[in-house]
C-alpha atoms as a PDB file:
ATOM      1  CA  UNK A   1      -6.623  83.380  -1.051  1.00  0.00           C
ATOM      2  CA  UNK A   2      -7.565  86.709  -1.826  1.00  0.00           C
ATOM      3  CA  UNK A   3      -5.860  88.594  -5.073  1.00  0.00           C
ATOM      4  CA  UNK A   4      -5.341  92.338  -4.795  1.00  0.00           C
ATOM      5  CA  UNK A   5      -2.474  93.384  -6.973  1.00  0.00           C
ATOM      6  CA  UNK A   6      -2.333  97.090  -8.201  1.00  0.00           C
ATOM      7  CA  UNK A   7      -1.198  97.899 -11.845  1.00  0.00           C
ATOM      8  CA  UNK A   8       2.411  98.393 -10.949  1.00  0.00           C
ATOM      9  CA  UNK A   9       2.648  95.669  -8.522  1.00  0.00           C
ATOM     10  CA  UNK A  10       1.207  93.115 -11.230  1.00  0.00           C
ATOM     11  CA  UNK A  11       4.368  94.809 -13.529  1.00  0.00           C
ATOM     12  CA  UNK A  12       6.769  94.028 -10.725  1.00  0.00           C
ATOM     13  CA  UNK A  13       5.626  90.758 -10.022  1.00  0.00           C
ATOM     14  CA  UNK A  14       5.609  89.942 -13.793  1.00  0.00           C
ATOM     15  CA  UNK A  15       9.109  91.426 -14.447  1.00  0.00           C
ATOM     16  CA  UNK A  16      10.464  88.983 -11.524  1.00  0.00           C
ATOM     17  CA  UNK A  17       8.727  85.984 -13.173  1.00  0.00           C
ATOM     18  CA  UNK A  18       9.815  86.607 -16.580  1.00  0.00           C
ATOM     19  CA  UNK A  19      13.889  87.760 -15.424  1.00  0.00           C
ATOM     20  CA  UNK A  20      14.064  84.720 -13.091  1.00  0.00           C
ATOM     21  CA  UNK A  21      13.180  82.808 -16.362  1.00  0.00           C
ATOM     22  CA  UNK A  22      15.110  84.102 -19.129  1.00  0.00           C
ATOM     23  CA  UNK A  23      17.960  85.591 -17.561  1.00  0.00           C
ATOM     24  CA  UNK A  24      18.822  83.115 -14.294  1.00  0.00           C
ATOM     25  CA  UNK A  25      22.059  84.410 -13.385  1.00  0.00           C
ATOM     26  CA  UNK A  26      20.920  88.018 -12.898  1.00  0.00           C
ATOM     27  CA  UNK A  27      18.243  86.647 -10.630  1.00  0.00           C
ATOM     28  CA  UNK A  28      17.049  88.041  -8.019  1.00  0.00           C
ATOM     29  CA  UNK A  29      17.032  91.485  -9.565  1.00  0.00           C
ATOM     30  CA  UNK A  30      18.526  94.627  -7.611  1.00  0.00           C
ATOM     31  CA  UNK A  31      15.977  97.403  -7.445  1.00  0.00           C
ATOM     32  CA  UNK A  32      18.191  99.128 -10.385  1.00  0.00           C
ATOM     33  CA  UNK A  33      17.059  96.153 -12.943  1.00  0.00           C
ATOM     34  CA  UNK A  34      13.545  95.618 -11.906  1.00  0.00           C
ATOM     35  CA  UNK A  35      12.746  99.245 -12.780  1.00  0.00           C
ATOM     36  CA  UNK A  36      14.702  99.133 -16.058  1.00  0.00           C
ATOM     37  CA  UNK A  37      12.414  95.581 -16.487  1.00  0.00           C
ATOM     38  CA  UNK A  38       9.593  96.914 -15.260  1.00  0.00           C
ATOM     39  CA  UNK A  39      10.144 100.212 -17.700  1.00  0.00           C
ATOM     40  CA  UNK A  40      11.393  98.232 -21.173  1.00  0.00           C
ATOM     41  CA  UNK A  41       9.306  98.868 -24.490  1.00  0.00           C
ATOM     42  CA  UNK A  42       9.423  95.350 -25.686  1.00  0.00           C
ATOM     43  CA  UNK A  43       7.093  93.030 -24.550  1.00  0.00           C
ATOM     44  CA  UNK A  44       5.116  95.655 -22.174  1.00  0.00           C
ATOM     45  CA  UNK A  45       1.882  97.276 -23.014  1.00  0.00           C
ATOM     46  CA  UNK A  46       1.062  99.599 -21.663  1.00  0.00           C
ATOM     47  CA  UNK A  47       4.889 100.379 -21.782  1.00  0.00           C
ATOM     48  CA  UNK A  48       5.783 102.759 -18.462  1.00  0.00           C
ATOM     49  CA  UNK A  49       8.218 105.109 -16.839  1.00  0.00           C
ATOM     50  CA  UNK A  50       8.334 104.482 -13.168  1.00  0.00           C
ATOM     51  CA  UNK A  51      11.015 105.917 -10.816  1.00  0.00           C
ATOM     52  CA  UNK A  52      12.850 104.267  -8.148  1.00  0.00           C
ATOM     53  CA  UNK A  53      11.029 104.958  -5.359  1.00  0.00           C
ATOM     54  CA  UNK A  54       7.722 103.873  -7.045  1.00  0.00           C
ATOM     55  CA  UNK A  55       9.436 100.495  -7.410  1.00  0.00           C
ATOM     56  CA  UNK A  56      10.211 100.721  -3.485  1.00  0.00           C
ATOM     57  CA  UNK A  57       6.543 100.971  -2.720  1.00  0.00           C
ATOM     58  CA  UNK A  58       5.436  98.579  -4.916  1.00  0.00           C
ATOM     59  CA  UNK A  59       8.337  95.912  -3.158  1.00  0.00           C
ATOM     60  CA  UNK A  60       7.287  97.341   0.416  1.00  0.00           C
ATOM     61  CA  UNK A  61       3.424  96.521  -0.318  1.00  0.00           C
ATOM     62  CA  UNK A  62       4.475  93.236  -2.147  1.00  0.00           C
ATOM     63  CA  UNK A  63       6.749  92.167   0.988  1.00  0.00           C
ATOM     64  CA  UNK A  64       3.684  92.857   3.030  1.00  0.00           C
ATOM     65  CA  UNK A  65       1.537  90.710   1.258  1.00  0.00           C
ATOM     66  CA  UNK A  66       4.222  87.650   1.319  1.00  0.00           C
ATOM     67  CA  UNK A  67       4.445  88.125  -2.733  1.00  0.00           C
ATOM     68  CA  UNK A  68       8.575  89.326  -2.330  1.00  0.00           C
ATOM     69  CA  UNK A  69      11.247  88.399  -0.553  1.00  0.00           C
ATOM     70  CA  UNK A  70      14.649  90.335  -0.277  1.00  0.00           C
ATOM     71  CA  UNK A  71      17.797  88.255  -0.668  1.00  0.00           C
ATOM     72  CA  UNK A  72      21.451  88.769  -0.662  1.00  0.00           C
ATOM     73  CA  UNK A  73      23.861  86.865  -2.745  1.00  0.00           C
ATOM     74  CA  UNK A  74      26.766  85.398  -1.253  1.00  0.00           C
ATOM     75  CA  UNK A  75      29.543  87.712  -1.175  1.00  0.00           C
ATOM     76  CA  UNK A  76      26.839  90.774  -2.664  1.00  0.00           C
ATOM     77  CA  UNK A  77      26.209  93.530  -0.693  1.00  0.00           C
ATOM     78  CA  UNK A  78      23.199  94.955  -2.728  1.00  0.00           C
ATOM     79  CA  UNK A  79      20.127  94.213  -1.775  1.00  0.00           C
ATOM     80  CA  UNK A  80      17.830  91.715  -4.647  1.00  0.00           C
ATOM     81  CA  UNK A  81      14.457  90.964  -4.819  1.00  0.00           C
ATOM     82  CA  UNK A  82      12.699  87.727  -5.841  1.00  0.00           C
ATOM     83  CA  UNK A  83       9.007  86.715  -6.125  1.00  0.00           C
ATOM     84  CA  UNK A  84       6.830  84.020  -4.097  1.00  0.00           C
ATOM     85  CA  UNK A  85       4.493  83.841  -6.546  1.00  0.00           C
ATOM     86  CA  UNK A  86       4.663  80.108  -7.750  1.00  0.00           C
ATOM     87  CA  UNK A  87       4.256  79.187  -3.826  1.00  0.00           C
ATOM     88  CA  UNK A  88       1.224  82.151  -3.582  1.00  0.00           C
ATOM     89  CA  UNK A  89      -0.461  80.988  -6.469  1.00  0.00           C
ATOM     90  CA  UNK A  90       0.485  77.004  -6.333  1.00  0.00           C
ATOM     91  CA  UNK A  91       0.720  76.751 -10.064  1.00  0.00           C
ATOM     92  CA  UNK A  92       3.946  75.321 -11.838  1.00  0.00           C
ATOM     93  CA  UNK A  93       6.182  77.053 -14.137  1.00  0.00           C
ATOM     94  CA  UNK A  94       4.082  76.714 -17.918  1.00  0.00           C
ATOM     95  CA  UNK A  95       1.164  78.207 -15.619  1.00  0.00           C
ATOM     96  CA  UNK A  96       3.233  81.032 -13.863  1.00  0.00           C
ATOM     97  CA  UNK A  97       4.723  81.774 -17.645  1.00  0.00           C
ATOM     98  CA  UNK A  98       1.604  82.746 -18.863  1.00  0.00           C
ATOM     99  CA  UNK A  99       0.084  84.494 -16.274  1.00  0.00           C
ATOM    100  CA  UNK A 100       3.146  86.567 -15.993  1.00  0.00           C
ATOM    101  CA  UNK A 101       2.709  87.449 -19.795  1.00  0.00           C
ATOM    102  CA  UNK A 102      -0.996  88.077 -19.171  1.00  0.00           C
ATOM    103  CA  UNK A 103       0.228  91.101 -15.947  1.00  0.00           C
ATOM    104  CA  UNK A 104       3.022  92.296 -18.407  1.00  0.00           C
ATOM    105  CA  UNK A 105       0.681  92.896 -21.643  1.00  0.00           C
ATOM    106  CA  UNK A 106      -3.049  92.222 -20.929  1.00  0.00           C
ATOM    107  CA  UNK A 107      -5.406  90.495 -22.322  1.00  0.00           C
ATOM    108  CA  UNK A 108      -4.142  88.163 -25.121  1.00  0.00           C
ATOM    109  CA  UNK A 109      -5.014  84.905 -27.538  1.00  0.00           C
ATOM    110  CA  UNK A 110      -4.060  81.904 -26.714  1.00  0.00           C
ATOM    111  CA  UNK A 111      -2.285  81.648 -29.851  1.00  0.00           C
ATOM    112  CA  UNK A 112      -0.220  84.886 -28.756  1.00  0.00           C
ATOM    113  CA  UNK A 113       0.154  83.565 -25.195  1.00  0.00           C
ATOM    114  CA  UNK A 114       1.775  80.066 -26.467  1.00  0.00           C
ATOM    115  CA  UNK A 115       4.381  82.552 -28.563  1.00  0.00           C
ATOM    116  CA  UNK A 116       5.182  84.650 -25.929  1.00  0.00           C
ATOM    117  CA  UNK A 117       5.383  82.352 -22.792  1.00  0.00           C
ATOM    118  CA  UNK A 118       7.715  79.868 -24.559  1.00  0.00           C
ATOM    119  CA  UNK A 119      10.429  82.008 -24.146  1.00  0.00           C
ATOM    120  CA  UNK A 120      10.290  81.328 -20.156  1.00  0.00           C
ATOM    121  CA  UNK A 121       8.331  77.696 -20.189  1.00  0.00           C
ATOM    122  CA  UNK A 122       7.230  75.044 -22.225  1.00  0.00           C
ATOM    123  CA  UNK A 123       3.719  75.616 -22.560  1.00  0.00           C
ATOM    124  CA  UNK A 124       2.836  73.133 -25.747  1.00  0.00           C
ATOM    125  CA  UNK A 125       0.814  74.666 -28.631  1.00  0.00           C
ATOM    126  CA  UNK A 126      -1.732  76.599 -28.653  1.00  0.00           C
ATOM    127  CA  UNK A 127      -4.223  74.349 -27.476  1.00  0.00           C
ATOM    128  CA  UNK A 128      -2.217  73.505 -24.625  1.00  0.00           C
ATOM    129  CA  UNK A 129      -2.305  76.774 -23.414  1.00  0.00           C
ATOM    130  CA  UNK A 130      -6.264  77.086 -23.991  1.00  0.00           C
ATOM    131  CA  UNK A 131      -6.385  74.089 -21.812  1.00  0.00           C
ATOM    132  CA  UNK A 132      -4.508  75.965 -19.144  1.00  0.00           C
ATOM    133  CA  UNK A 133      -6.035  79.208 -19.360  1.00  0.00           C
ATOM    134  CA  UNK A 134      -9.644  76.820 -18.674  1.00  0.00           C
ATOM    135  CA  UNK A 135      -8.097  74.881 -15.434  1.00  0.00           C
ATOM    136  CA  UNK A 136      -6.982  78.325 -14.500  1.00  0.00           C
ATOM    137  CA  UNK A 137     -10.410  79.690 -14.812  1.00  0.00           C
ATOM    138  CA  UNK A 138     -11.817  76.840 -13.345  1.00  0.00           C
ATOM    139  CA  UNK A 139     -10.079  76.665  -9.581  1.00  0.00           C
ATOM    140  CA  UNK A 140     -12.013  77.681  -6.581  1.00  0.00           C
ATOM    141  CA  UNK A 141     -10.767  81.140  -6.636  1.00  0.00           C
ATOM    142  CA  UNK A 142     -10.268  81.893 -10.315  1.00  0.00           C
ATOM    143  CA  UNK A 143      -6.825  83.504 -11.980  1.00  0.00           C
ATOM    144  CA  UNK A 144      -8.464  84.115 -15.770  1.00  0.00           C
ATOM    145  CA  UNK A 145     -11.526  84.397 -17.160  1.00  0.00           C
ATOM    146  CA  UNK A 146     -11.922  84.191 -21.098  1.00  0.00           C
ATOM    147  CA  UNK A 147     -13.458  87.702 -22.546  1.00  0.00           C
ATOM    148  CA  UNK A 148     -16.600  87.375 -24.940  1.00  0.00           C
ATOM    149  CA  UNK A 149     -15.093  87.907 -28.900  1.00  0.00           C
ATOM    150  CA  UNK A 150     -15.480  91.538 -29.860  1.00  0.00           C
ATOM    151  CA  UNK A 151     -16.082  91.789 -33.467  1.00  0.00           C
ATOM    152  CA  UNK A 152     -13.570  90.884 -36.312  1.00  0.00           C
ATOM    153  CA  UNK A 153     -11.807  88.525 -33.871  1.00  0.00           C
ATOM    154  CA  UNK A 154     -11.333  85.401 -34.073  1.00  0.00           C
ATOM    155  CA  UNK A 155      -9.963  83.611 -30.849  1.00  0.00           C
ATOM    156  CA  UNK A 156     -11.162  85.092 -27.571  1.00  0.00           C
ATOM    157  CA  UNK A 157      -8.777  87.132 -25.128  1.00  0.00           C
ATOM    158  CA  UNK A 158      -7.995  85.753 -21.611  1.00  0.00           C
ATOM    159  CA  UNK A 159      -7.725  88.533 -18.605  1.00  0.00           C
ATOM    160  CA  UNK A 160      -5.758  87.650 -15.398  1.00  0.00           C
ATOM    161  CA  UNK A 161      -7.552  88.414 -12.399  1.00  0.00           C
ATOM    162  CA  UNK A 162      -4.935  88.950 -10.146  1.00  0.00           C
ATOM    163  CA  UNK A 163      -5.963  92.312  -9.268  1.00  0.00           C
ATOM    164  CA  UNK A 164      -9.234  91.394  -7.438  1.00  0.00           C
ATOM    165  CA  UNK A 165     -11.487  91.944  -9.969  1.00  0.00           C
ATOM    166  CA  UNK A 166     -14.301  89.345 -10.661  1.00  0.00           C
ATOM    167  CA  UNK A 167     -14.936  87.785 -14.082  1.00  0.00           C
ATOM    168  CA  UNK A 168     -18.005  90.135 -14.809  1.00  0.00           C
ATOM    169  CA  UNK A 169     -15.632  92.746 -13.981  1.00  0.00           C
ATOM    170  CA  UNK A 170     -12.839  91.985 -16.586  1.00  0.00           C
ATOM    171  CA  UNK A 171     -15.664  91.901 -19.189  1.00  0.00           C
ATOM    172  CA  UNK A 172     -17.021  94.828 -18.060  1.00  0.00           C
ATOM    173  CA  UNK A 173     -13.380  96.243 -18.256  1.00  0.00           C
ATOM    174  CA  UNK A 174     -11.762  94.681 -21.308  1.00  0.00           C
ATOM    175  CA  UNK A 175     -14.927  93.279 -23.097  1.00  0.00           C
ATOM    176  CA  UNK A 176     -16.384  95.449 -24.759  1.00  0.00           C
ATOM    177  CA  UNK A 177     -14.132  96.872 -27.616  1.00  0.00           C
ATOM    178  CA  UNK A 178     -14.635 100.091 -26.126  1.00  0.00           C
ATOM    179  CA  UNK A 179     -12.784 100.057 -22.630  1.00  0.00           C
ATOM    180  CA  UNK A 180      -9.478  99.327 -22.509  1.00  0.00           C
ATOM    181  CA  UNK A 181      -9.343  98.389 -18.825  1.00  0.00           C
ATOM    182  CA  UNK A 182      -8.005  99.972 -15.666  1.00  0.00           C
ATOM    183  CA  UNK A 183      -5.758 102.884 -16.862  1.00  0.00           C
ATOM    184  CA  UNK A 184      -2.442 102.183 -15.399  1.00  0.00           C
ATOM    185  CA  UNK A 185      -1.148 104.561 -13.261  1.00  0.00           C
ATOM    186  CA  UNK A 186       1.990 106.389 -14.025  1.00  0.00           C
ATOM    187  CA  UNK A 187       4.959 107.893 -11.783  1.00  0.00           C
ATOM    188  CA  UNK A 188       3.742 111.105 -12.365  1.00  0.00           C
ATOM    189  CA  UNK A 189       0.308 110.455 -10.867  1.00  0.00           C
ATOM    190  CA  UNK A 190      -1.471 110.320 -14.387  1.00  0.00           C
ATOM    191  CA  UNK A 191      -2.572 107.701 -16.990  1.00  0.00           C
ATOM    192  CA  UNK A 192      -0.996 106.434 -19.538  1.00  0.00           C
ATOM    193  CA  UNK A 193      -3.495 107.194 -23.148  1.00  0.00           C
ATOM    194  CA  UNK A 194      -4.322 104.136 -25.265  1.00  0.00           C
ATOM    195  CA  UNK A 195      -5.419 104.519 -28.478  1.00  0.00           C
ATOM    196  CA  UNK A 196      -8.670 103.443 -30.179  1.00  0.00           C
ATOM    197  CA  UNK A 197      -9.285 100.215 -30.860  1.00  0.00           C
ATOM    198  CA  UNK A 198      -8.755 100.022 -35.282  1.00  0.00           C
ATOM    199  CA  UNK A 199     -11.208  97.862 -37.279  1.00  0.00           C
ATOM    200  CA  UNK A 200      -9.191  95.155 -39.281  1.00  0.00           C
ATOM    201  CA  UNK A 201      -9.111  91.985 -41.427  1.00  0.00           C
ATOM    202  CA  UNK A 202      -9.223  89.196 -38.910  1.00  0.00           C
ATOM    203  CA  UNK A 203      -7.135  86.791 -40.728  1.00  0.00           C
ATOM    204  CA  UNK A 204      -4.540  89.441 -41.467  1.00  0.00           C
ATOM    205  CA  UNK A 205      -4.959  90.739 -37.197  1.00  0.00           C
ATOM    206  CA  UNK A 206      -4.193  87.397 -36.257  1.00  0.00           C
ATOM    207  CA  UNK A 207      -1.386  86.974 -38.595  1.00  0.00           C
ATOM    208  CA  UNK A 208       0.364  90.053 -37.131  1.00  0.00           C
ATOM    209  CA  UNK A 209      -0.319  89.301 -33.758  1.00  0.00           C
ATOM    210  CA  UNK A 210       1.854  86.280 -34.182  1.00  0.00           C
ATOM    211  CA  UNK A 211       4.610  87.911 -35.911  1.00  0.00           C
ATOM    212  CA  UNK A 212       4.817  90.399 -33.534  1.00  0.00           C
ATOM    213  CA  UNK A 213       4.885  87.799 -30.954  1.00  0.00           C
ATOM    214  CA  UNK A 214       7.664  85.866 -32.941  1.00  0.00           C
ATOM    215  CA  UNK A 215       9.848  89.393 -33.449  1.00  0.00           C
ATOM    216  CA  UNK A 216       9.529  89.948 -29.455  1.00  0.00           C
ATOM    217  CA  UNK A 217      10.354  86.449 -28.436  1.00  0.00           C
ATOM    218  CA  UNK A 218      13.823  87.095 -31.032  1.00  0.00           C
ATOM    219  CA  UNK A 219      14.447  90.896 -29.059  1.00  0.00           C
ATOM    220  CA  UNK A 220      14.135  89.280 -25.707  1.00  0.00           C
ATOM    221  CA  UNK A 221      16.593  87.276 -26.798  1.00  0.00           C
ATOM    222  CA  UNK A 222      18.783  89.634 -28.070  1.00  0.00           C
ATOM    223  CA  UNK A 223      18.116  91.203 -24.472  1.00  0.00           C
ATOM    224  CA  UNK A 224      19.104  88.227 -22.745  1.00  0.00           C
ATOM    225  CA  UNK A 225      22.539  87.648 -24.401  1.00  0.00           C
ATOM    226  CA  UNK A 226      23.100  91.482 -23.695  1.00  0.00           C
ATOM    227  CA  UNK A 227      22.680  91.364 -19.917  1.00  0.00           C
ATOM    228  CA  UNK A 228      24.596  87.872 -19.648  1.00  0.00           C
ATOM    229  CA  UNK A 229      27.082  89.933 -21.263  1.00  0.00           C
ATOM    230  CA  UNK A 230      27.044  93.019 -18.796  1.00  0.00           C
ATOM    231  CA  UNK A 231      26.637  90.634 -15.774  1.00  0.00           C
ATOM    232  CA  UNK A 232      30.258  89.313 -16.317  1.00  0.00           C
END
């Protein structure tokens, strides 16, 4: 099955995943949520500001490609959006978790990934998700592919490679310290800046990576009880 998502398609189709997962009963999303989801600070790098009718092509191309479908709740008469992507990719939910977290930030740890995903699956420790990310890699048409250690890390980054892209071309991409990957595009027709990579401790980067994975899992929740609370 070929893989061609663009940058804001992969944000869409992550947005879906992760809504239909933490916040069930405002699932399927109306166009109105999945841009303010696709456009939230927490948990989004790089974080973006996409209009409405950006969303509607991205939905339109997705719908194409059998990714969306449009569905109406009974009684509702706005129009929602869900995603096929558990049926597209045939993976189940601990998989889908952490390849949604992988289009809605990047490249990450494992250690990261098992923080962040648990808020929509049960992925198991860190390990567990290692072992994932390596059955992912390893299927006939490959989802991930692990990214060579640039210096002063310690665990390896995993890519998604839901975009097309092969596994040289992640590395080439994200691999080299350097490059931050494809620039995302923006609803303005430019690209968003990243800034340098900043040489650090290693013990002290990974510490912060998972306390800033542990502060984002406890916003999102915050998040979650707040649109329960609007959806009543």
């Amino acid at each position: 099955m070929p893989l061609h998502l663009d940058s804001l398609e992969q944000r869409v189709i992550g947005t879906l995943i992760e809504k239909e997962l933490t916040v069930p009963d405002a699932y399927p999303l109306t166009l109105k949520a999945l841009v303010t989801g696709c456009n939230q600070k927490n948990n989004r790098d790089p974080v973006l500001e996409v209009e409405d009718f950006d969303v509607e092509g991205a939905l339109r191309s997705l719908m194409d490609k059998s990714w969306v479908t449009r569905r109406e709740r009974d009684g509702g008469r706005t129009m929602r959006y869900a995603h096929e992507a558990k049926a597209q990719l045939g993976v189940d939910l601990a998989d889908l978790a952490i390849l949604a977290e992988l289009m809605l930030r990047g490249p990450q740890a494992a250690g990261a990934l098992k923080t962040r995903a648990s808020r929509m699956a049960h992925v198991g420790e860190a390990s567990d998700v290692e072992a994932r990310l390596e059955a992912l890699a390893a299927r006939p048409v490959p989802y991930v592919t692990r990214l060579p250690r640039r210096p002063r890390e310690q665990q390896p980054r995993w890519a998604h490679l839901l975009d097309g892209r092969s596994g040289e071309e992640a590395v080439a991409d994200w691999g080299d310290g350097e490059s931050s990957g494809p620039t995302p595009v923006t609803s303005s027709g430019g690209h968003a800046p990243r800034p340098a990579p900043v040489a650090a401790d290693p013990d002290l980067v990974d510490e912060l990576q998972q306390r800033v994975a542990e502060l984002e899992t406890q916003v999102d929740d915050l998040l979650r009880r707040i649109e329960r609370l609007e959806g009543r």
